[in-house]
C-alpha atoms as a PDB file:
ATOM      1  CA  UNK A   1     -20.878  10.335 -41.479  1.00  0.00           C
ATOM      2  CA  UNK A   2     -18.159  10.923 -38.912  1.00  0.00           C
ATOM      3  CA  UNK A   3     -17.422   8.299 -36.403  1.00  0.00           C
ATOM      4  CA  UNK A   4     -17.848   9.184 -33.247  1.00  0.00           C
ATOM      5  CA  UNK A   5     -14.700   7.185 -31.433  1.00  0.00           C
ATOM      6  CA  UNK A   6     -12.810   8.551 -34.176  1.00  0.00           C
ATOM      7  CA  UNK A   7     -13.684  12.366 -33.258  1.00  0.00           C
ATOM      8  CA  UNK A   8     -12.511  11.338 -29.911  1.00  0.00           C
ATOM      9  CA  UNK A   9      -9.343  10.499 -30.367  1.00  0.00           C
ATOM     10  CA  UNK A  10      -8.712  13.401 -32.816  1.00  0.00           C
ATOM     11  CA  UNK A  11     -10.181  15.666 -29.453  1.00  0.00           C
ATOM     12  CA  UNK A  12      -7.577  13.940 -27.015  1.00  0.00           C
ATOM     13  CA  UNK A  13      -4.437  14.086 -29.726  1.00  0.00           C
ATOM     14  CA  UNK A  14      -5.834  17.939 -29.789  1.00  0.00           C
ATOM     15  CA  UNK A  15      -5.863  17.948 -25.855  1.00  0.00           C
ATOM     16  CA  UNK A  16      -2.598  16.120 -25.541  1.00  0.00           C
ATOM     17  CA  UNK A  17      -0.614  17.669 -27.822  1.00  0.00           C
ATOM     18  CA  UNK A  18       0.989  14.140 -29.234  1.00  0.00           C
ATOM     19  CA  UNK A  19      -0.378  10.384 -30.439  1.00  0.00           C
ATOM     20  CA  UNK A  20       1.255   8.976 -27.340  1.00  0.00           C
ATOM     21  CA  UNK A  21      -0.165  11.471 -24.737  1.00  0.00           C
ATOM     22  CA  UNK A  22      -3.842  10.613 -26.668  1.00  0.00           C
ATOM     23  CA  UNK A  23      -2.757   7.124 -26.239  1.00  0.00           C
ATOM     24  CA  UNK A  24      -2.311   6.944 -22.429  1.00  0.00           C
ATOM     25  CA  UNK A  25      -5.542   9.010 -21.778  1.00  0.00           C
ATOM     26  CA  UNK A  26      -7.357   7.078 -23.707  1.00  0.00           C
ATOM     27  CA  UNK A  27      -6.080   3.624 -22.531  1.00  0.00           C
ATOM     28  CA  UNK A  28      -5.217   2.149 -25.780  1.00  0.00           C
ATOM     29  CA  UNK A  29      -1.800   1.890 -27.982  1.00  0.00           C
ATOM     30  CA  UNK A  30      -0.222   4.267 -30.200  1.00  0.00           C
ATOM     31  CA  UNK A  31      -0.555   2.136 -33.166  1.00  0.00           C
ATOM     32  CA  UNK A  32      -4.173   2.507 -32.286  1.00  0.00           C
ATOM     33  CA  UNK A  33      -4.323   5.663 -32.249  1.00  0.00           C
ATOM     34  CA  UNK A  34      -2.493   6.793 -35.199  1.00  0.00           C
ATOM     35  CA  UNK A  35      -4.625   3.667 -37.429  1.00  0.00           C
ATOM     36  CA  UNK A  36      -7.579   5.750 -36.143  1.00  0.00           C
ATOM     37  CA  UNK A  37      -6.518   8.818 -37.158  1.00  0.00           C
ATOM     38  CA  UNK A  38      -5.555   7.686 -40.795  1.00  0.00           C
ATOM     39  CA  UNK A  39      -8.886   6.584 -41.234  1.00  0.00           C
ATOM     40  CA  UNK A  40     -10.497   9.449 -39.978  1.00  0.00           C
ATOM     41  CA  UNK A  41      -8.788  11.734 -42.701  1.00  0.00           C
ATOM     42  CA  UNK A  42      -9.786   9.431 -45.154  1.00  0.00           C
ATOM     43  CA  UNK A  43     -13.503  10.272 -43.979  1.00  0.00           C
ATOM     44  CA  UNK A  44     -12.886  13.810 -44.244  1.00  0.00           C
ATOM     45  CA  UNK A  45     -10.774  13.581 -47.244  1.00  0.00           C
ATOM     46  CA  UNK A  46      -8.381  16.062 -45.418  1.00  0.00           C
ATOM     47  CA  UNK A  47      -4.844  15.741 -44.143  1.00  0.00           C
ATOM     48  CA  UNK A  48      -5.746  16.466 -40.007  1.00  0.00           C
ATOM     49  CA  UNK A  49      -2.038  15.870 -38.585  1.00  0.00           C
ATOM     50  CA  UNK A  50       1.691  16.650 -40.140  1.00  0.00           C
ATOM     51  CA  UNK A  51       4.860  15.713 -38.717  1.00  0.00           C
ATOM     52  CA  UNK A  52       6.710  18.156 -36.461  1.00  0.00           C
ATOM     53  CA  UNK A  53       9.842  17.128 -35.651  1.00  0.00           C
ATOM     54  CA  UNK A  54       9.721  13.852 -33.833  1.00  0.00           C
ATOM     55  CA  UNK A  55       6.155  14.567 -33.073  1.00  0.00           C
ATOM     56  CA  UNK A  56       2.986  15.843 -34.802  1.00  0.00           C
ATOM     57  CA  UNK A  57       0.335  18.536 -34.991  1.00  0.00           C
ATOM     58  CA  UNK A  58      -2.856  19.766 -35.652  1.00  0.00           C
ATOM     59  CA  UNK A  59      -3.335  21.366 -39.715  1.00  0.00           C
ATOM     60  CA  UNK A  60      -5.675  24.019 -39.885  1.00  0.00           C
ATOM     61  CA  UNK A  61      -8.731  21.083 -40.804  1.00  0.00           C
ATOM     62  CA  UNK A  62      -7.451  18.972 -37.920  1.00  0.00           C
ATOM     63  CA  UNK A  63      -7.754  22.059 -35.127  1.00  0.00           C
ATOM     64  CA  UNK A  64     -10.872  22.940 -37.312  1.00  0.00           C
ATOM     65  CA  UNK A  65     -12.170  19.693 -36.706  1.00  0.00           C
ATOM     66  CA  UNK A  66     -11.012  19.222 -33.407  1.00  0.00           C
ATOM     67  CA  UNK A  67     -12.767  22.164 -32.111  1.00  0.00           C
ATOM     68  CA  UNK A  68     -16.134  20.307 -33.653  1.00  0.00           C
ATOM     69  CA  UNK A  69     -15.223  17.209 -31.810  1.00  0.00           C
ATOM     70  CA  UNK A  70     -15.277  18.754 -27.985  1.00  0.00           C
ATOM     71  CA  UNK A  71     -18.669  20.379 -28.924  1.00  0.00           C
ATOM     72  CA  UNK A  72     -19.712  17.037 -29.880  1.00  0.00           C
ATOM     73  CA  UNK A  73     -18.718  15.610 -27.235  1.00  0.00           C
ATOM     74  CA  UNK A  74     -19.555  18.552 -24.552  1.00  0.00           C
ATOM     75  CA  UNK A  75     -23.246  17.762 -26.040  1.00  0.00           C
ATOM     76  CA  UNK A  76     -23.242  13.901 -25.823  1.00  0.00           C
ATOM     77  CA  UNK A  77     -22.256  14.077 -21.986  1.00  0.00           C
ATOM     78  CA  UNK A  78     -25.006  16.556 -21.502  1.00  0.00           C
ATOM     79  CA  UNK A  79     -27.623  14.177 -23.097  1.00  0.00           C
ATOM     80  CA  UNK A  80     -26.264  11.131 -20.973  1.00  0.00           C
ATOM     81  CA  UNK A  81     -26.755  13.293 -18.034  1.00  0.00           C
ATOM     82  CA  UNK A  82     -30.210  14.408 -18.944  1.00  0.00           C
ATOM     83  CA  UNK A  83     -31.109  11.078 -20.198  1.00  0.00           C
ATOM     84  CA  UNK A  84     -29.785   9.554 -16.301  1.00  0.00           C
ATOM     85  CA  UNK A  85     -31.359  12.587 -14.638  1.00  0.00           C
ATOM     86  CA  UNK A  86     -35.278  11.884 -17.129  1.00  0.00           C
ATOM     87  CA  UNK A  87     -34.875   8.387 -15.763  1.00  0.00           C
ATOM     88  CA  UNK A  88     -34.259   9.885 -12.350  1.00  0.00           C
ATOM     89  CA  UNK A  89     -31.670   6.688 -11.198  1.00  0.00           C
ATOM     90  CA  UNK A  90     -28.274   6.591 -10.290  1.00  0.00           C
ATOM     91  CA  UNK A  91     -27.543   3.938 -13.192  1.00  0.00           C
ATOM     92  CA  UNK A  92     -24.764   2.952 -15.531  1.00  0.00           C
ATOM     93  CA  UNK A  93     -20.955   3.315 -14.854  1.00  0.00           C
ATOM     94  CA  UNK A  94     -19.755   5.745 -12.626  1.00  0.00           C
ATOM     95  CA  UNK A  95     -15.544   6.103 -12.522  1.00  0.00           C
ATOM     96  CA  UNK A  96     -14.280   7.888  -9.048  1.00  0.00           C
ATOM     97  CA  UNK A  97     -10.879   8.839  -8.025  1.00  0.00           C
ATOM     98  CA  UNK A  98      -9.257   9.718  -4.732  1.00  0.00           C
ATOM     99  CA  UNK A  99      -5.983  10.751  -3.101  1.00  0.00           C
ATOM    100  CA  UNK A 100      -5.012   7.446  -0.694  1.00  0.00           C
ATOM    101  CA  UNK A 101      -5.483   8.493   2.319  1.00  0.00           C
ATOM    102  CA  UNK A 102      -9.450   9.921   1.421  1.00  0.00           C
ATOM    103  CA  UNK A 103      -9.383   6.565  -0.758  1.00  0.00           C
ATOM    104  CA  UNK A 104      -8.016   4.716   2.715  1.00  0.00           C
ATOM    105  CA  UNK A 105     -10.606   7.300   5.323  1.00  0.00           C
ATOM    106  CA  UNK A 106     -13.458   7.679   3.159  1.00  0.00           C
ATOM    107  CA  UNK A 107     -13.384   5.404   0.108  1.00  0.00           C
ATOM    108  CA  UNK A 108     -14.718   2.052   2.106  1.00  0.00           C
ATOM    109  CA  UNK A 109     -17.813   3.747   3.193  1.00  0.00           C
ATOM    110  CA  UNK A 110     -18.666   5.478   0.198  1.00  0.00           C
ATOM    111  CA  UNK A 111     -18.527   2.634  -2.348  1.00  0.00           C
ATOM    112  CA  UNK A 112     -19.969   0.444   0.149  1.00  0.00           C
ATOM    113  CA  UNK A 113     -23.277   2.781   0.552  1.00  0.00           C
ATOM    114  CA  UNK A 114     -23.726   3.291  -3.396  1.00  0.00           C
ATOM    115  CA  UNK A 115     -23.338  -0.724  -3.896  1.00  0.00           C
ATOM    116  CA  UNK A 116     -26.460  -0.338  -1.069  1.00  0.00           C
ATOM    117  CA  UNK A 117     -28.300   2.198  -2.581  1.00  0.00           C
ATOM    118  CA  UNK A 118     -27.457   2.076  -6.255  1.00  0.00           C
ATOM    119  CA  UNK A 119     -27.673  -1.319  -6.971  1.00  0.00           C
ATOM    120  CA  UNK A 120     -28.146  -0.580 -11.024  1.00  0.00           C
ATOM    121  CA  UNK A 121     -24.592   1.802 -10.509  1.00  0.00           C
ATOM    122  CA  UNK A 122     -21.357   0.515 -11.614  1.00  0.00           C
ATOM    123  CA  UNK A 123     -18.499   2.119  -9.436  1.00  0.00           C
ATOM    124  CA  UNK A 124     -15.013   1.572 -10.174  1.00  0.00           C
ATOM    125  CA  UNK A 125     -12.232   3.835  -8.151  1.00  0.00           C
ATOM    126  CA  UNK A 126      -8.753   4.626  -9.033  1.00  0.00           C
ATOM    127  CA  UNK A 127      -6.078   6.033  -6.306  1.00  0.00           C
ATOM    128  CA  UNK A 128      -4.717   8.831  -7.694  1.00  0.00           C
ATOM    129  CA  UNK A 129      -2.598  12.201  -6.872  1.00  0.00           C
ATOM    130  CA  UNK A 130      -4.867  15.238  -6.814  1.00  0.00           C
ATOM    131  CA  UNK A 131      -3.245  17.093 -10.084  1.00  0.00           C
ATOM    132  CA  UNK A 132      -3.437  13.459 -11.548  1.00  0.00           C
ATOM    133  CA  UNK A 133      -7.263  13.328 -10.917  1.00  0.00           C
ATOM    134  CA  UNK A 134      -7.823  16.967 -11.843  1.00  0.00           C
ATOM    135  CA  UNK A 135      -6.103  16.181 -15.229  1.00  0.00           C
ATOM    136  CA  UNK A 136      -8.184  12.916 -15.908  1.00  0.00           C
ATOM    137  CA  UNK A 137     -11.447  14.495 -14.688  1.00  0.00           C
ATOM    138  CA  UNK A 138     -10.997  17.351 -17.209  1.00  0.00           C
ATOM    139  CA  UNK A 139     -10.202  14.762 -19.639  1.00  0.00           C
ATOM    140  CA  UNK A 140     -13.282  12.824 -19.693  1.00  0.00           C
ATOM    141  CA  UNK A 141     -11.487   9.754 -18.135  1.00  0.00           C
ATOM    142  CA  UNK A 142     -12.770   9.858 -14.853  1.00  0.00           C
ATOM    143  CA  UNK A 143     -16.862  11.565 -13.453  1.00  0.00           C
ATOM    144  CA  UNK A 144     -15.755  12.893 -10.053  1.00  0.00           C
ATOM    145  CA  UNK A 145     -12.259  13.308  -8.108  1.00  0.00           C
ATOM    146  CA  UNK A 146     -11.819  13.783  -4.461  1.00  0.00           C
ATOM    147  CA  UNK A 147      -8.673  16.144  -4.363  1.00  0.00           C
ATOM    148  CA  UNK A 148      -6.893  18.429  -1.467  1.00  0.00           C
ATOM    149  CA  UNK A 149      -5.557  22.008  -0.856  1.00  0.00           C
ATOM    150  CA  UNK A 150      -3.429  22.973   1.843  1.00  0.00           C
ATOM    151  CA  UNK A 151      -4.530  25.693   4.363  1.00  0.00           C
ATOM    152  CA  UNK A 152      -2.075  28.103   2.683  1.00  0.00           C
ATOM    153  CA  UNK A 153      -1.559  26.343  -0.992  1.00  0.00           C
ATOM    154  CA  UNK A 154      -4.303  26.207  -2.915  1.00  0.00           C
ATOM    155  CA  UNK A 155      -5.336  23.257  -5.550  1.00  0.00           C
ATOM    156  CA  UNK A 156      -5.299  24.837  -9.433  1.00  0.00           C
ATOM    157  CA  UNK A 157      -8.553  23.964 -10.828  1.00  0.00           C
ATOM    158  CA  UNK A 158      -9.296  24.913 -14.428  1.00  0.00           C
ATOM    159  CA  UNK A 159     -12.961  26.197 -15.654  1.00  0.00           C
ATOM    160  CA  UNK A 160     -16.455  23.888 -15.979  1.00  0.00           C
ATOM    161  CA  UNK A 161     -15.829  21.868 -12.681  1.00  0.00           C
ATOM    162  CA  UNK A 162     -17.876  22.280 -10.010  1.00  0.00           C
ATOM    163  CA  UNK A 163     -16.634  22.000  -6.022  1.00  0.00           C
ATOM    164  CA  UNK A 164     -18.775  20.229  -3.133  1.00  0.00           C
ATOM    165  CA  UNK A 165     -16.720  20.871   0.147  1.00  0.00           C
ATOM    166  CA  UNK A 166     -16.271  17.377   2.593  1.00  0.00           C
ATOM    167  CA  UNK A 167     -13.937  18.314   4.856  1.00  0.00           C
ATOM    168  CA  UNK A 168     -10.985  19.832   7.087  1.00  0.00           C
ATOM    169  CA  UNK A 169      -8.621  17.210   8.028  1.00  0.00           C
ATOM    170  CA  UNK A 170      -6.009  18.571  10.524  1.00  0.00           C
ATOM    171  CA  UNK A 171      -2.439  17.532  10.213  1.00  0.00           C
ATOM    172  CA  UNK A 172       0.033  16.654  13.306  1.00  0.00           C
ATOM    173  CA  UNK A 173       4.004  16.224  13.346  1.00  0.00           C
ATOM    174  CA  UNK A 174       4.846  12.513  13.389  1.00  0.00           C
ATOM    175  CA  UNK A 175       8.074  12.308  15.275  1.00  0.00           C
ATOM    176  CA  UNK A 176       9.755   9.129  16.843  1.00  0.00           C
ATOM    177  CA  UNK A 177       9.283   8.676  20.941  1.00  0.00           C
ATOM    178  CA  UNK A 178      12.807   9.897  21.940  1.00  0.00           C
ATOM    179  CA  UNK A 179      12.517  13.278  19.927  1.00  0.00           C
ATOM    180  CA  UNK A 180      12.902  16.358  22.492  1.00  0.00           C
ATOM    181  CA  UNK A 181       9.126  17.365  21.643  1.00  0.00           C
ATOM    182  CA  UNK A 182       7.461  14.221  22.704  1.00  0.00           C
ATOM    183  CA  UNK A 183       4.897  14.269  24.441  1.00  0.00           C
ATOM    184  CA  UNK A 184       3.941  18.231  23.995  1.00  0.00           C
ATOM    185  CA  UNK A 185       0.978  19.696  24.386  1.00  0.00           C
ATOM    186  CA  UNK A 186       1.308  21.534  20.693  1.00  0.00           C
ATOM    187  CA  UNK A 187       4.525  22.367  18.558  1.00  0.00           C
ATOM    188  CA  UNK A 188       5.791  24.900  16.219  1.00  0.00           C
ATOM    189  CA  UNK A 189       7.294  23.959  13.518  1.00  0.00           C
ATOM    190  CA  UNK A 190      10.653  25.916  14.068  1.00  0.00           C
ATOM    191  CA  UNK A 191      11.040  23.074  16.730  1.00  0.00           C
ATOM    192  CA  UNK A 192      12.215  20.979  13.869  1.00  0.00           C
ATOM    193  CA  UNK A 193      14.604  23.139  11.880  1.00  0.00           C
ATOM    194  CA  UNK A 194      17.102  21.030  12.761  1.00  0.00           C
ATOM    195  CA  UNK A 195      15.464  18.118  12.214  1.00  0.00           C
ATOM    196  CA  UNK A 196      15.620  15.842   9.063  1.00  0.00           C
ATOM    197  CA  UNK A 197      12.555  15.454   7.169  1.00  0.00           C
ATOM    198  CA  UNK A 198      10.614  12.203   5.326  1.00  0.00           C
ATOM    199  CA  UNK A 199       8.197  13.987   2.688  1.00  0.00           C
ATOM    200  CA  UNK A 200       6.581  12.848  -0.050  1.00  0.00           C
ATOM    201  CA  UNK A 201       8.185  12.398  -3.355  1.00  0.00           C
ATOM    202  CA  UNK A 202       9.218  15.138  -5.613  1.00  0.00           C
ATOM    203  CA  UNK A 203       6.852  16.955  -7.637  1.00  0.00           C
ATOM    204  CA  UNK A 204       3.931  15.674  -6.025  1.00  0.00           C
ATOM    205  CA  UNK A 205       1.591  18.988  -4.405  1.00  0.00           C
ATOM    206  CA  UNK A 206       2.116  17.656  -1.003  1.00  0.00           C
ATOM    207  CA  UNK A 207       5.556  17.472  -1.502  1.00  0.00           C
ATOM    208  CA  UNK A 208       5.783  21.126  -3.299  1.00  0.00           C
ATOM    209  CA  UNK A 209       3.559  22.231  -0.414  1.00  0.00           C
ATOM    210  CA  UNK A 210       5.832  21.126   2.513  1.00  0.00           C
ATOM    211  CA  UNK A 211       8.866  22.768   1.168  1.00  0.00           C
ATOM    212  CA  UNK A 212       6.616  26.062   0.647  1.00  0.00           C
ATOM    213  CA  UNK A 213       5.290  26.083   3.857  1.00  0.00           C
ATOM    214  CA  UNK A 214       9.028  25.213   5.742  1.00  0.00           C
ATOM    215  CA  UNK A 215      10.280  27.989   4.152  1.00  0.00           C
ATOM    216  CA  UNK A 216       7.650  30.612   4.686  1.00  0.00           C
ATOM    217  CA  UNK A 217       8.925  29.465   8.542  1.00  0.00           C
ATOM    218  CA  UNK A 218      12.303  30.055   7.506  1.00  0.00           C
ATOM    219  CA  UNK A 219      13.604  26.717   7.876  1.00  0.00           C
ATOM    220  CA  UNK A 220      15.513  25.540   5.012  1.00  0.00           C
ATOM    221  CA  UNK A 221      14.383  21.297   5.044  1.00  0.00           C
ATOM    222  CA  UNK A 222      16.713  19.001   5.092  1.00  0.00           C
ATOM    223  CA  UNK A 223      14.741  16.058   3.583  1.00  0.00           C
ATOM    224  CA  UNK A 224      16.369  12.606   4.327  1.00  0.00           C
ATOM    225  CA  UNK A 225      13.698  10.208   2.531  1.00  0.00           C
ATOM    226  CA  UNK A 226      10.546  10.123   0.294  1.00  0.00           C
ATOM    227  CA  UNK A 227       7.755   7.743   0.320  1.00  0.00           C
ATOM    228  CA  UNK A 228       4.008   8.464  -1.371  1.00  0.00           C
ATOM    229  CA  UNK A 229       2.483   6.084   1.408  1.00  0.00           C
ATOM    230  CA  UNK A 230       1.552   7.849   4.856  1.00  0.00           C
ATOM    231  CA  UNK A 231       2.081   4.287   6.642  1.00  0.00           C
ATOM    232  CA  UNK A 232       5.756   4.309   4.691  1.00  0.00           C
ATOM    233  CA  UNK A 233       6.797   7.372   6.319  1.00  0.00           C
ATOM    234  CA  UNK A 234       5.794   6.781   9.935  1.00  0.00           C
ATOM    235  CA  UNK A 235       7.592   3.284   9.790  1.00  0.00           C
ATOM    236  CA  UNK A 236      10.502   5.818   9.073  1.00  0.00           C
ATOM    237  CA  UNK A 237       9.996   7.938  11.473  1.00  0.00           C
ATOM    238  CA  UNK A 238       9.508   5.155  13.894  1.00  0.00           C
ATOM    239  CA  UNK A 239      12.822   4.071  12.735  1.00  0.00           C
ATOM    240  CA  UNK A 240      14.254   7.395  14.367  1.00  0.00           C
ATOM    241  CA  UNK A 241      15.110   8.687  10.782  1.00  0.00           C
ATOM    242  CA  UNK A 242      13.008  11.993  10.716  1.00  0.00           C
ATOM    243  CA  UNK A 243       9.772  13.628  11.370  1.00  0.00           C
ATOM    244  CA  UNK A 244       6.843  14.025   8.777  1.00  0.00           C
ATOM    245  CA  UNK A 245       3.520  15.852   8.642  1.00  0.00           C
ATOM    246  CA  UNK A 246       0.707  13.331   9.370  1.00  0.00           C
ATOM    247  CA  UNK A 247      -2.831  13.887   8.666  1.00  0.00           C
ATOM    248  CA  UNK A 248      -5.576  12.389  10.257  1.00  0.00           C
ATOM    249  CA  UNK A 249      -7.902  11.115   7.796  1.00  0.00           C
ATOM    250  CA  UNK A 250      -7.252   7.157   7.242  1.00  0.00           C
ATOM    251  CA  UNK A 251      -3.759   7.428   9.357  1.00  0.00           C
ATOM    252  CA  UNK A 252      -5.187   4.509  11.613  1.00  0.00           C
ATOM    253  CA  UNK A 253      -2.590   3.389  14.880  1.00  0.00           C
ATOM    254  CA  UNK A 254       0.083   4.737  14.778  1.00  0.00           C
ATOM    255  CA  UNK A 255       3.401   2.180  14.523  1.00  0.00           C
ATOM    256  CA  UNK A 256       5.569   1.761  17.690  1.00  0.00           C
ATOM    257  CA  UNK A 257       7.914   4.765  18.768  1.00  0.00           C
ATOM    258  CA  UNK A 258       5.807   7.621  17.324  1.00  0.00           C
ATOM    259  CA  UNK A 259       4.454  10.124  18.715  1.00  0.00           C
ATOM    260  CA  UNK A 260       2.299  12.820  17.052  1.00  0.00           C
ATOM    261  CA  UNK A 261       1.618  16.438  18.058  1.00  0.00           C
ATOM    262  CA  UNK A 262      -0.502  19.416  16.725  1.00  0.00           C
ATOM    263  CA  UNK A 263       0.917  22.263  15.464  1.00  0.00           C
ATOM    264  CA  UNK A 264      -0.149  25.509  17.645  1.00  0.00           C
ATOM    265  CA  UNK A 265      -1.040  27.214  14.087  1.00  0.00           C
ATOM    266  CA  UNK A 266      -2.996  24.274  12.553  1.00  0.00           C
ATOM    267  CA  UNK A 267      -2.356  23.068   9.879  1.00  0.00           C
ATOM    268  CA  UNK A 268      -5.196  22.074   7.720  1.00  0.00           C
ATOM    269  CA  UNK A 269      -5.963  20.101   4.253  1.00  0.00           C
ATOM    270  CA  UNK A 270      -9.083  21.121   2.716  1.00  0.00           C
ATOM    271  CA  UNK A 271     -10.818  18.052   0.959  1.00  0.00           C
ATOM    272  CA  UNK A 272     -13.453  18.133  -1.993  1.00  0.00           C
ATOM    273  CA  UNK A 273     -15.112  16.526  -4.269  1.00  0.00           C
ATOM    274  CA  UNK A 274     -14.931  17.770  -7.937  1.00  0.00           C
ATOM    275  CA  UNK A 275     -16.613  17.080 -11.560  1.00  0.00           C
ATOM    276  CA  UNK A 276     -17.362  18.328 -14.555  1.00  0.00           C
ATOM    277  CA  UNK A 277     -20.139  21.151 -14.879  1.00  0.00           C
ATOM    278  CA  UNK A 278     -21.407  19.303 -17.450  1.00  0.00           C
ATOM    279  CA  UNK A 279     -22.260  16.181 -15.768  1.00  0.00           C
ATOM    280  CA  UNK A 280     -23.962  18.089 -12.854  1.00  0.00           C
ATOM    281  CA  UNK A 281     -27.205  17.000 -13.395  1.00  0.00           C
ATOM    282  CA  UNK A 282     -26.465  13.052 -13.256  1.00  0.00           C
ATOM    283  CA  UNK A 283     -28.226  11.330 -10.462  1.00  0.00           C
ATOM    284  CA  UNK A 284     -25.084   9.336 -10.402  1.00  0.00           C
ATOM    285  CA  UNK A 285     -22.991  12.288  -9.637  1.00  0.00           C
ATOM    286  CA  UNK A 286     -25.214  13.561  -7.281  1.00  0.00           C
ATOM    287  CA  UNK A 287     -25.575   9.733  -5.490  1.00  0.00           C
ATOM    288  CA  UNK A 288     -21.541   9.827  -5.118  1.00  0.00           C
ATOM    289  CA  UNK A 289     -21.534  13.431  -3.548  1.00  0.00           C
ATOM    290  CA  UNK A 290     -24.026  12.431  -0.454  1.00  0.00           C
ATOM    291  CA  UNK A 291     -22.237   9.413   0.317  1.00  0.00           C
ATOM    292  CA  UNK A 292     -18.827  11.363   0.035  1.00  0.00           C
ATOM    293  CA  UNK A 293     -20.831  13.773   2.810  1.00  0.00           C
ATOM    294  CA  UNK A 294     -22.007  10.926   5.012  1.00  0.00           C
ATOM    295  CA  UNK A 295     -18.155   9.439   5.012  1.00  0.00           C
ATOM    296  CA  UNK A 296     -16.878  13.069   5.795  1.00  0.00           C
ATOM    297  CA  UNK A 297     -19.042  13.257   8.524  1.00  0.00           C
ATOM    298  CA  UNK A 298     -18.669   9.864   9.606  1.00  0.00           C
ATOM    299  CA  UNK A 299     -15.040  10.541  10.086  1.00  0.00           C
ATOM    300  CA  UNK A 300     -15.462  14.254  11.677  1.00  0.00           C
ATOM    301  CA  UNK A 301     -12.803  17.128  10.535  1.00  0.00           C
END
């Protein structure tokens, strides 16, 4: 009979593309991995990877088998979540994710009202960028992300993961107190094409989105520094080395010598919560959604 944790790894070499990519989804070494894998074609009696050039791939019995192993497992995650939605309890282990300022703004309340409510539920939360999340969610390694899209760049989600709406979080201009716009009623953002810029780091979607959205406006940035942390980048600006976009959710008091203004054409993130199709009839799932509602509400948008 085939082993079942074997199938699984075969499905996230197959997914990854390479024994180290299955190894850091899966948490475990490479060693591991490839030890698995020679066992598992001794169970079959088939040769499922070759060598291709520094890396491997699939042979025709390893996609053949591979494709086998996500039905399998498509299947066992239905039966957990029909077993958990028979039983009609929010119970076992449930693994959440969240960008940091929705795991700063919303994060708190929600694991605080499933500890409450849930008592037989085992949350754990990871802070993670929204592709990140999307990635591991689709994976199998997390149940249910809470990502972003901008008002005019949109999140790519891939098939079989359904969407539950929380929020509009409006973002300001963080500038420091001495800028010529302090103090305005609302800005443009042409007011700053002459400013410098503290952004996120590169090739994050915030960061991608910012440089989008600057030069739909024309304005060429001019970014000075990068920091993933919201709190990083107003200490910056406070500093009087730039301005940054600054969102509301989870921003908290803002540090000495900045001032924030809205942008006459908001600008808007949309926040969601997202999971697999598959595990859409968990209580669980369902437990983690309302709380992510009562948070969103809690905070407005």
């Amino acid at each position: 009979m085939l082993n079942l944790d074997r199938l699984r790894i075969l499905h996230a070499v197959a997914r990854h593309g390479s024994v180290s990519g299955a190894a850091e989804g899966l948490h475990v070494t490479t060693s591991a991995v490839s030890q698995q894998m020679a066992k598992l074609e001794r169970e079959t009696g088939q040769q499922l990877l070759a060598k291709n050039g520094r890396g491997v791939r699939l042979t025709d019995a390893g996609r053949l088998l591979a494709g086998h192993a996500q039905r399998i497992l498509s299947q066992l995650e239905l039966a957990e979540a029909d077993l958990e939605a028979h039983r009609g309890q929010a119970v076992g282990e449930l693994l959440l994710s969240a960008f940091p300022t929705a795991a700063r703004g919303l994060f708190p309340a929600v694991l605080a009202a499933l500890r409450a409510d849930h008592p037989q539920l085992r949350v754990r939360m990871r802070e993670l960028e929204p592709e990140d999340s999307v990635r591991m969610l689709v994976r199998g390694d997390i149940d249910l992300a809470v990502v972003l899209d901008w008002h005019n760049r949109p999140l790519s989600l891939p098939g079989g993961l359904a969407k539950e709406s929380l929020l509009d979080d409006p973002a300001d201009v963080a500038m420091p107190a001495a800028h010529p716009r302090a103090g305005a009623e609302w800005v443009e953002l042409a007011d700053f094409a002459d400013d410098e810029w503290i952004s996120w780091p590169g090739g994050e979607f915030c960061h991608d989105w910012l440089l989008f959205t600057l030069r739909g406006q024309g304005i060429e940035p001019k970014l000075c520094h990068t920091a993933g942390e919201h709190h990083t980048q107003l200490a910056l600006v406070g500093a009087g080395l730039g301005v940054a976009v600054a969102p509301r959710l989870g921003r908290g008091p803002l540090p000495e010598g900045v001032v924030v203004a809205p942008v006459r054409h908001t600008m808007k993130r949309h926040i969601y919560a997202v999971w697999r199709e598959d595990a859409d009839r968990r209580p669980s799932i369902r437990a983690a959604v309302e709380a992510l509602r009562a948070a969103a509400d809690g905070v407005g948008g």
